[in-house]
Structure formats: structure tokens, C-alpha cells
C-alpha atoms as a PDB file:
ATOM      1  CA  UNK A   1     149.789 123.793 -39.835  1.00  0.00           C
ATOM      2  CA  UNK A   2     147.897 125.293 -42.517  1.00  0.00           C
ATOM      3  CA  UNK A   3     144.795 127.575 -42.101  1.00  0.00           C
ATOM      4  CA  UNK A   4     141.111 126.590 -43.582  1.00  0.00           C
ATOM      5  CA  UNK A   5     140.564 128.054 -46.916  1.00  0.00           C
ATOM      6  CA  UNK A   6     137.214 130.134 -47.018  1.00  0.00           C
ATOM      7  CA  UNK A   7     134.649 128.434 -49.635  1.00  0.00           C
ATOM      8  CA  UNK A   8     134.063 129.996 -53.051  1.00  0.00           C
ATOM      9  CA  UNK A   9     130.671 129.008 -52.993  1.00  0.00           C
ATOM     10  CA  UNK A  10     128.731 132.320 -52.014  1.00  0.00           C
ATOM     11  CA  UNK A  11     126.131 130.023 -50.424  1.00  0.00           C
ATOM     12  CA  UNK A  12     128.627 128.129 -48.090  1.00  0.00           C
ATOM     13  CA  UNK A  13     127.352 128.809 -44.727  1.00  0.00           C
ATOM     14  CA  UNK A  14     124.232 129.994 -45.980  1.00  0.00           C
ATOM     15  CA  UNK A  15     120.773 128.306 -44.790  1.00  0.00           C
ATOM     16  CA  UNK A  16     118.159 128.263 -47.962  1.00  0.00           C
ATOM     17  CA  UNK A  17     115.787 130.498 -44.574  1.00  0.00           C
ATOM     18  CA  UNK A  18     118.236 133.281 -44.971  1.00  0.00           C
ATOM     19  CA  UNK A  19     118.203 132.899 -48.807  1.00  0.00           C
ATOM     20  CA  UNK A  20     114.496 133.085 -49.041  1.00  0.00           C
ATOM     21  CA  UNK A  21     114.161 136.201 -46.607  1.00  0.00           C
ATOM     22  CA  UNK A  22     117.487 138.538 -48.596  1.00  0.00           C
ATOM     23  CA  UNK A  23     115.211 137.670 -51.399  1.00  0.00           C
ATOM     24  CA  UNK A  24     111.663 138.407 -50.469  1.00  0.00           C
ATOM     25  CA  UNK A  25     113.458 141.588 -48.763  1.00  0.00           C
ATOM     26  CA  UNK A  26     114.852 142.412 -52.199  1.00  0.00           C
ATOM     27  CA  UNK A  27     112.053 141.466 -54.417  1.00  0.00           C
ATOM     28  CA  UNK A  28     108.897 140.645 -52.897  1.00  0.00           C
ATOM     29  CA  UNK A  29     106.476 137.500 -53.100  1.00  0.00           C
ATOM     30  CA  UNK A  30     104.986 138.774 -56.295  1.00  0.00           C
ATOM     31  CA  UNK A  31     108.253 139.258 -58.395  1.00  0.00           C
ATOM     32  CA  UNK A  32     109.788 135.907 -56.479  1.00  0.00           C
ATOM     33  CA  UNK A  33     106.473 133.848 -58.438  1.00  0.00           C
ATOM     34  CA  UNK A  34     107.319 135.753 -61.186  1.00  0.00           C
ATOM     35  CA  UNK A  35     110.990 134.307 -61.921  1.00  0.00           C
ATOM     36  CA  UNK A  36     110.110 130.817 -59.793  1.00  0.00           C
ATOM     37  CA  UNK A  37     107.188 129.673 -61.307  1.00  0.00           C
ATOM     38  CA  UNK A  38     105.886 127.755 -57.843  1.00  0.00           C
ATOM     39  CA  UNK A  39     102.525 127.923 -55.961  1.00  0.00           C
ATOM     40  CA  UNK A  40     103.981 128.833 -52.318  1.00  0.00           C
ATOM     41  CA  UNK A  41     105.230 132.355 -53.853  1.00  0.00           C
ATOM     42  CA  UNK A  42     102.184 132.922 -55.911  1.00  0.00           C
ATOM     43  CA  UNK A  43      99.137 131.989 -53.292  1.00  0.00           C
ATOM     44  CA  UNK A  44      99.396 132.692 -49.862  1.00  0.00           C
ATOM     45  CA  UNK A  45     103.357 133.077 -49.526  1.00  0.00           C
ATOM     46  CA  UNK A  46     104.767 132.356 -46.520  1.00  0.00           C
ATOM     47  CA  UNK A  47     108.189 131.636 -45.192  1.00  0.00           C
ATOM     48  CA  UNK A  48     107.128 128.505 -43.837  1.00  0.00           C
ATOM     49  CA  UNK A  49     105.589 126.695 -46.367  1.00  0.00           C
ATOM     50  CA  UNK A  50     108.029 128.037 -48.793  1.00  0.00           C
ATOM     51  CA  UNK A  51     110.744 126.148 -47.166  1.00  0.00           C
ATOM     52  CA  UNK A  52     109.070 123.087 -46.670  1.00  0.00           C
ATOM     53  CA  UNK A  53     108.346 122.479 -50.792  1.00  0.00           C
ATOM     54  CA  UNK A  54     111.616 123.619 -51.665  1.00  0.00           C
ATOM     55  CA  UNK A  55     113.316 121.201 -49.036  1.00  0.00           C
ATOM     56  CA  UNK A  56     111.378 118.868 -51.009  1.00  0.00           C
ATOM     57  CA  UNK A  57     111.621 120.126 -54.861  1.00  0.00           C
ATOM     58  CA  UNK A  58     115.499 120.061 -56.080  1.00  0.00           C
ATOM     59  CA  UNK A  59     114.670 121.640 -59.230  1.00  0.00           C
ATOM     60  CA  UNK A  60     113.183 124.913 -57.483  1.00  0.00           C
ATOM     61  CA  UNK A  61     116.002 125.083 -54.903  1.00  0.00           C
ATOM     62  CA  UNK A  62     118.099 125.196 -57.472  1.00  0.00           C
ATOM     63  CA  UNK A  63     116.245 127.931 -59.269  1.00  0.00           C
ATOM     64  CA  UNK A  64     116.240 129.961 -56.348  1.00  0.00           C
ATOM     65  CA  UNK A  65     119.448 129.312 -55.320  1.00  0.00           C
ATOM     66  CA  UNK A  66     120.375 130.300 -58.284  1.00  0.00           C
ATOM     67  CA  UNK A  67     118.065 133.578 -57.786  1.00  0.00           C
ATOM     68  CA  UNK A  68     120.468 134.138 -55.113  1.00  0.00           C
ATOM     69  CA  UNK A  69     124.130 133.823 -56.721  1.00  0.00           C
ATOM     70  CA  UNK A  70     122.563 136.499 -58.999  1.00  0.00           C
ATOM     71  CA  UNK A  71     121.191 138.993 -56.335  1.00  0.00           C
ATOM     72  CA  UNK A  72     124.567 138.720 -54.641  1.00  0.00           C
ATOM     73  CA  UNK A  73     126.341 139.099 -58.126  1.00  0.00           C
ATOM     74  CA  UNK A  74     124.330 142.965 -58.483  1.00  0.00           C
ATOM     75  CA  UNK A  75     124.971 143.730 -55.306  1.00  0.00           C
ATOM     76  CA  UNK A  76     128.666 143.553 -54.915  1.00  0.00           C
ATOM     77  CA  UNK A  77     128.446 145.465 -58.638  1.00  0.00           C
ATOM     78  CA  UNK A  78     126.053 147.948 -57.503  1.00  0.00           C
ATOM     79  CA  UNK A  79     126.837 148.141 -53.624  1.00  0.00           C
END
């Protein structure tokens, strides 16, 4: 019987709720609109609303998803 092999994928397990509060945390709303170019982090952020248009919007999960890989990435570097 073999064992399950963890995921490489840093976001397996990971809901896109946790991923948008590590990086408001990190960065803030204002320097979140800055690199994702998107109305919910630019006017009137919220949690909420921010996870409703990027359930919706592929393109700017991805972007912040991608935000994401590369916060992790300087972290483990940096501690």
C-alpha cells in the first residue's frame, strides 16, 4: 500500500479566501491594486466583494494567484 504523495502545487489545499487575506496582510489594498489592476482592490476593498469578481474573472485569479506563488517564493528565501 503506498502512501499519498503531498502536491507540489503551493496552492493545493489552499482556498483563494486565505490567499487574498496572507496577501492583504502582507501588502495592503493599496499595493494589491497596484500589481492587480482591478476595481475591488482600488475602491472600497473588501474581502467579500473581492472574492466574488475573482470567482468570476479567470484572468485576475490567475494574476493573484500568481501574486501568491511569489509571496510564498520570498518568504521561504527570506523567512
Amino acid at each position: 500500500m503506498s502512501t499519498p504523495h503531498p502536491s507540489k502545487d503551493p496552492l493545493h489545499g489552499v482556498t483563494l479566501e486565505k490567499i487574498l487575506t496572507e496577501l492583504v496582510a502582507a501588502h495592503g489594498w493599496a499595493e494589491l491594486g497596484r500589481r492587480v489592476r482591478i476595481r475591488c482592490f482600488n475602491f472600497d476593498p473588501s474581502i467579500g466583494s473581492s472574492l466574488k469578481f475573482l470567482r468570476r474573472t479567470p484572468w485576475a485569479r490567475q494574476e493573484v494567484e500568481n501574486l501568491y506563488r511569489a509571496h510564498l517564493a520570498h518568504r521561504t528565501r527570506h523567512g
